[in-house]
N, C-alpha and C. Protein backbone atom coordinates (compact mmCIF):
# COMPACT_ATOMS: atom_id res chain seq x y z
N UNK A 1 -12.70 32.52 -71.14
CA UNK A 1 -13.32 31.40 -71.80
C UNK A 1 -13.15 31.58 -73.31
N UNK A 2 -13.03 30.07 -73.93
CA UNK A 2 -13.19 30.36 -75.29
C UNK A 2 -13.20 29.17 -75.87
N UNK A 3 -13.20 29.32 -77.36
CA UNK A 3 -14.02 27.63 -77.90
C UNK A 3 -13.26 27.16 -78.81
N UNK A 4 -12.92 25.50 -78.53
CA UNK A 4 -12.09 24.92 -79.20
C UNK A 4 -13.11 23.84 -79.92
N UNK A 5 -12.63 23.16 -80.82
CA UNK A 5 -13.53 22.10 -82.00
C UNK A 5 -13.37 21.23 -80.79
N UNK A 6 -14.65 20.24 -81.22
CA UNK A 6 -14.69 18.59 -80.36
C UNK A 6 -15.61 18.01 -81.78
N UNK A 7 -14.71 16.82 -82.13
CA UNK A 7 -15.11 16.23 -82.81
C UNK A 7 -16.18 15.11 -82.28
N UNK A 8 -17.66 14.52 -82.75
CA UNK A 8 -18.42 13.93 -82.51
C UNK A 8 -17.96 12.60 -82.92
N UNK A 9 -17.17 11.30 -82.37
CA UNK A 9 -16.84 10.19 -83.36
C UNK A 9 -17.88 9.55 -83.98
N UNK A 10 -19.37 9.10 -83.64
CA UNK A 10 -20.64 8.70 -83.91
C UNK A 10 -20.42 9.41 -85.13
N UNK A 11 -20.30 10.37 -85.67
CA UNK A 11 -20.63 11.01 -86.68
C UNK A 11 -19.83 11.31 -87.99
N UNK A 12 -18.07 11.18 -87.46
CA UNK A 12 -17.27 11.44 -87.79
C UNK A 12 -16.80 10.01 -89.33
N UNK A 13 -16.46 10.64 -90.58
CA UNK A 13 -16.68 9.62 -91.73
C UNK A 13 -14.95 9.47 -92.23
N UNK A 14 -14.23 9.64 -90.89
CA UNK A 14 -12.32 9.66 -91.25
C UNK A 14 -11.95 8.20 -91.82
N UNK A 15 -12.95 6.84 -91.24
CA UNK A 15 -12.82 5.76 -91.57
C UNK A 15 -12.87 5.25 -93.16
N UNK A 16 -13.89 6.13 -93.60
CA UNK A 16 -14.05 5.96 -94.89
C UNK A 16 -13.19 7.15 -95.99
N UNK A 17 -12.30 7.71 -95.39
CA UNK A 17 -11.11 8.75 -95.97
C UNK A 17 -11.64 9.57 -95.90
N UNK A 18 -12.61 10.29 -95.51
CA UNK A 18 -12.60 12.26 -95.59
C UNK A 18 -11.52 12.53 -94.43
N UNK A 19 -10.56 13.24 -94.67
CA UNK A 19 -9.74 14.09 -93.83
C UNK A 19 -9.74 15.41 -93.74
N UNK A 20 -10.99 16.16 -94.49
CA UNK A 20 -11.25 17.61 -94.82
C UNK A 20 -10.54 18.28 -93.67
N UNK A 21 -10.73 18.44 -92.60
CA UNK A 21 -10.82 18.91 -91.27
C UNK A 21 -9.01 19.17 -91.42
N UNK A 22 -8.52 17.99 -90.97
CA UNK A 22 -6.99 17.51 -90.99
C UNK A 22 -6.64 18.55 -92.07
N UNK A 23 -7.13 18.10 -93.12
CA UNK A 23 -6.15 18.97 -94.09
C UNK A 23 -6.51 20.17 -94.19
N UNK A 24 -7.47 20.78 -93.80
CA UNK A 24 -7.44 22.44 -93.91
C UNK A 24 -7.45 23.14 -92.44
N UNK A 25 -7.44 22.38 -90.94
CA UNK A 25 -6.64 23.54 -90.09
C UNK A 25 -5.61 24.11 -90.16
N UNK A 26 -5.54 25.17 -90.17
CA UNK A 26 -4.15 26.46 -90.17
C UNK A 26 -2.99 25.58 -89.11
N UNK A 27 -3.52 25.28 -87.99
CA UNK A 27 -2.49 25.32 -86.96
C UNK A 27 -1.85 23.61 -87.49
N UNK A 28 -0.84 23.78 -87.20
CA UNK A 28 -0.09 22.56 -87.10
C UNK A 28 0.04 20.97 -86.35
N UNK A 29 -0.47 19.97 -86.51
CA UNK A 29 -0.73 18.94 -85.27
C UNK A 29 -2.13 19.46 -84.55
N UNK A 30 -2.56 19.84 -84.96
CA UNK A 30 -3.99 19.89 -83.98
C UNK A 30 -5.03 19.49 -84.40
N UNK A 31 -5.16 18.88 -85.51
CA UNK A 31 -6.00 18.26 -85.82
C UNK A 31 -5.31 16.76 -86.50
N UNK A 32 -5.83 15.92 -85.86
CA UNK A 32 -4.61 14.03 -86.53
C UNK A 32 -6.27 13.32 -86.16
N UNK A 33 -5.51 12.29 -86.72
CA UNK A 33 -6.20 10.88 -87.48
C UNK A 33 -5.96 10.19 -86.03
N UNK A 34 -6.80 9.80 -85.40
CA UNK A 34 -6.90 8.52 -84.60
C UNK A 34 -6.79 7.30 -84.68
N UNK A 35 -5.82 6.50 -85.14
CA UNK A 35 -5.54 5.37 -85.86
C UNK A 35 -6.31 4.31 -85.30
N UNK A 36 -6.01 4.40 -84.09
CA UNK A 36 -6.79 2.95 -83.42
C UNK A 36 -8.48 3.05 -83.25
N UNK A 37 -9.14 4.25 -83.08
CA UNK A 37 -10.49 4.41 -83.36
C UNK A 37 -10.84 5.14 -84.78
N UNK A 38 -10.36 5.59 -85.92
CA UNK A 38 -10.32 5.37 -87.35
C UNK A 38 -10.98 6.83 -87.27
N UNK A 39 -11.13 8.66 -86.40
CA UNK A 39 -11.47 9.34 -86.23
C UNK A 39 -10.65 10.28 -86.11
N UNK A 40 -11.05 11.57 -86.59
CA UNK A 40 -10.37 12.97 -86.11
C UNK A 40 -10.29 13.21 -84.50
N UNK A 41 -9.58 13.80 -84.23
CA UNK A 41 -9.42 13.70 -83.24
C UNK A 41 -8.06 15.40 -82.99
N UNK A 42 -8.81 16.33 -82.41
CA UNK A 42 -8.39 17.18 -81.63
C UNK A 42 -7.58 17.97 -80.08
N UNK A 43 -6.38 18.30 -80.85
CA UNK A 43 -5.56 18.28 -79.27
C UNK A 43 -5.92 19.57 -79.02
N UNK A 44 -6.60 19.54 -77.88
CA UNK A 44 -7.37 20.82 -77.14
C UNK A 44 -6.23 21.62 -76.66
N UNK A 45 -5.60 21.57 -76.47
CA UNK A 45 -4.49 22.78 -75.97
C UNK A 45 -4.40 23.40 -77.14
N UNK A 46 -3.76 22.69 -78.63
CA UNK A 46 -2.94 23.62 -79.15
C UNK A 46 -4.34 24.26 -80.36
N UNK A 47 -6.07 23.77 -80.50
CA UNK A 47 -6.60 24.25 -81.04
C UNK A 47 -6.59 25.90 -80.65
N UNK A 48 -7.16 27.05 -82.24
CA UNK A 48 -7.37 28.14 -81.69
C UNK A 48 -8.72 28.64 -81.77
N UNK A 49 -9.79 27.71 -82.44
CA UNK A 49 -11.36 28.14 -82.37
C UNK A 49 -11.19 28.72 -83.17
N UNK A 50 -10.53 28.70 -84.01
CA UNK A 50 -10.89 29.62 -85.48
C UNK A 50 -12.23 28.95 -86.07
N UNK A 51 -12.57 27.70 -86.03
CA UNK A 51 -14.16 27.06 -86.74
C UNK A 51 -13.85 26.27 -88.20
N UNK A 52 -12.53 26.84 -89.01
CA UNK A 52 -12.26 26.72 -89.92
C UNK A 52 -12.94 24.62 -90.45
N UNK A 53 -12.27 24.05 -89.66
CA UNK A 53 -12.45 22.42 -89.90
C UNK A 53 -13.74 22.08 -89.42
N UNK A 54 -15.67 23.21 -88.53
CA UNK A 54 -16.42 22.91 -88.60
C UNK A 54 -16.52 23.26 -89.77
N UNK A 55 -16.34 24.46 -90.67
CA UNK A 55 -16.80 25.21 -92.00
C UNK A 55 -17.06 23.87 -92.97
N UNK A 56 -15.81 23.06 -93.06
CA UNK A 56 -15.72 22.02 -94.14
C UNK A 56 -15.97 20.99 -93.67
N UNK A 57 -15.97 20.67 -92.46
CA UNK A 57 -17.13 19.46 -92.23
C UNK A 57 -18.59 19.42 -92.40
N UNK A 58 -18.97 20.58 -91.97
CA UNK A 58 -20.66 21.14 -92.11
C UNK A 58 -20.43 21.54 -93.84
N UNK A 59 -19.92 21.69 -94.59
CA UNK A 59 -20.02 22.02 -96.38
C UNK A 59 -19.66 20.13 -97.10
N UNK A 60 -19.19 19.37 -96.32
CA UNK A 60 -19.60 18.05 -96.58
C UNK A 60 -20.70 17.06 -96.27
N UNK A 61 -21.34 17.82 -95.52
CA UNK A 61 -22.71 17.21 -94.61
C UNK A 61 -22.64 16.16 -93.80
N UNK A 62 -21.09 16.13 -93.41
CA UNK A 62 -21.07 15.19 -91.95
C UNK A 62 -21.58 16.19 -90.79
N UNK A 63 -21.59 17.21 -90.49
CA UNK A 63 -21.04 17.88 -89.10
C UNK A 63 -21.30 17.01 -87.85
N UNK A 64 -19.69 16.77 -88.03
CA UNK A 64 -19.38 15.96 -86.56
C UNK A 64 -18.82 17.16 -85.98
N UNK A 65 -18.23 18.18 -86.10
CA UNK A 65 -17.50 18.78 -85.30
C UNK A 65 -18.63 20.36 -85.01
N UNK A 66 -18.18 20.53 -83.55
CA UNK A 66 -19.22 21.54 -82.56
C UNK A 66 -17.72 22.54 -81.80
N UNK A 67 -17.89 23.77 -81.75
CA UNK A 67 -17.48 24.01 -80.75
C UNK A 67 -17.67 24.48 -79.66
N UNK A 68 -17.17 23.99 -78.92
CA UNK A 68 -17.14 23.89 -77.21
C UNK A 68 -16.61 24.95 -76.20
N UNK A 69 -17.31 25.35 -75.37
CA UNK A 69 -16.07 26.65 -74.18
C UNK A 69 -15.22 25.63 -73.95
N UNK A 70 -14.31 25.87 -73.18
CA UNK A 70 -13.30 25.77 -72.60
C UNK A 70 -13.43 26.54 -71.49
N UNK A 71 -13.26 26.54 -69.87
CA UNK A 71 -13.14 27.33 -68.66
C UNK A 71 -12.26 27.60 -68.74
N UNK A 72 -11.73 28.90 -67.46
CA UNK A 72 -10.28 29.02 -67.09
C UNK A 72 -9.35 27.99 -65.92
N UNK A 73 -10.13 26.71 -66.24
CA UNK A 73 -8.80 25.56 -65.70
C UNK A 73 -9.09 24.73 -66.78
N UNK A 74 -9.24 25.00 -67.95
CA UNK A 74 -9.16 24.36 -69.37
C UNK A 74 -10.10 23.26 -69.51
N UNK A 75 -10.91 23.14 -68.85
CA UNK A 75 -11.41 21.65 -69.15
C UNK A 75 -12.85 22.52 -69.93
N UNK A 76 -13.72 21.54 -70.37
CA UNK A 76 -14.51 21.09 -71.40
C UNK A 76 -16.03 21.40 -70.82
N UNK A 77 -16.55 22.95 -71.52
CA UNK A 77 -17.79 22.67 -70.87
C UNK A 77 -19.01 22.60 -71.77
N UNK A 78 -19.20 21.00 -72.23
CA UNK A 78 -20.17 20.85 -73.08
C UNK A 78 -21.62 20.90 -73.00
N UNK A 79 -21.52 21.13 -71.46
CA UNK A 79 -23.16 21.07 -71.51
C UNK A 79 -23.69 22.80 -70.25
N UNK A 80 -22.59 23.14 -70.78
CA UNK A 80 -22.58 24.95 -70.00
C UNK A 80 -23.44 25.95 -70.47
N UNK A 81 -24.24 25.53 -71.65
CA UNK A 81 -24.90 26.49 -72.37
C UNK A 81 -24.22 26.74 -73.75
N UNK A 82 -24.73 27.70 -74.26
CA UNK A 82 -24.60 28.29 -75.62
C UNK A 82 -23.00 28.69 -75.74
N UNK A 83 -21.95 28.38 -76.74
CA UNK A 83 -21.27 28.96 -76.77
C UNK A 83 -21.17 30.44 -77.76
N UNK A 84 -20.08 31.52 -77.15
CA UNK A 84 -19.91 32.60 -78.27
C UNK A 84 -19.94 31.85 -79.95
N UNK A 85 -20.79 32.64 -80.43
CA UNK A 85 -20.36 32.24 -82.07
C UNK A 85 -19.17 33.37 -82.75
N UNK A 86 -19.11 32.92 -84.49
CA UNK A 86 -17.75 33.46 -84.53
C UNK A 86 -17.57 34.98 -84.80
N UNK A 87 -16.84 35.46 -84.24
CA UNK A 87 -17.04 36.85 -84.19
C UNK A 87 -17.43 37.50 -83.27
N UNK A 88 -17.82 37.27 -82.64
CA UNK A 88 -19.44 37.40 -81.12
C UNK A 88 -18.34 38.10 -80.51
N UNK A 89 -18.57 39.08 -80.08
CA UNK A 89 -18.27 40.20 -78.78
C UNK A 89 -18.79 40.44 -78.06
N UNK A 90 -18.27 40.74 -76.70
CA UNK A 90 -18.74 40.94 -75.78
C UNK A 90 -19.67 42.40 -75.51
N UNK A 91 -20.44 42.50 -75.36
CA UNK A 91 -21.98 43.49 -75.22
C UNK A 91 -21.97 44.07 -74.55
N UNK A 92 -20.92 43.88 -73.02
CA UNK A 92 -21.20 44.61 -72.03
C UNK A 92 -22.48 43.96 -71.15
C-alpha cells in the first residue's frame, strides 16, 4: 500500500489560475489541468506520494489535495482509515 494525491474539485481554485500543484510536481504529466471541468487533476498510476503539490496547496490555503492509500489492485481507498503520513515507517 501507498499514497497517491486526490485532488478535491469542490475546493480546487485551477479555474481562477492557481496551477501551484502542476507547476511544482517533480514527476512529469502527473499532475494536468482538466480543461473541460477547469481542475487539477491527477494520473494515479504515474503519481509517487511524495506530498510535494499538498505542501503548496495547503501554503496557499486552498487544500484541495489529500492523500489517499492505494491497495494492491490499485484502486482508491478513501474511506479505509488513516493514511501513513510522510515519512511514517513501519513499527512492526
Amino acid at each position: 500500500m501507498y499514497n497517491v494525491a486526490l485532488v478535491t474539485d469542490e475546493k480546487c481554485v485551477a479555474k481562477k489560475g492557481c496551477r501551484l500543484c502542476i507547476m511544482y510536481c517533480p514527476e512529469a504529466n502527473t499532475l494536468d489541468l482538466n480543461t473541460d471541468r477547469m481542475v487539477a487533476e491527477v494520473i494515479i498510476n504515474r503519481c509517487k506520494g511524495c506530498e510535494l503539490c499538498m505542501v503548496v496547496c495547503d501554503a496557499a490555503k486552498h487544500m484541495a489535495i489529500t492523500m489517499v492509500a492505494v491497495s494492491a489492485d490499485g484502486s482508491l481507498m478513501e474511506n479505509a482509515g488513516e493514511a501513513a503520513e510522510l515519512g511514517q515507517a513501519y513499527s512492526g
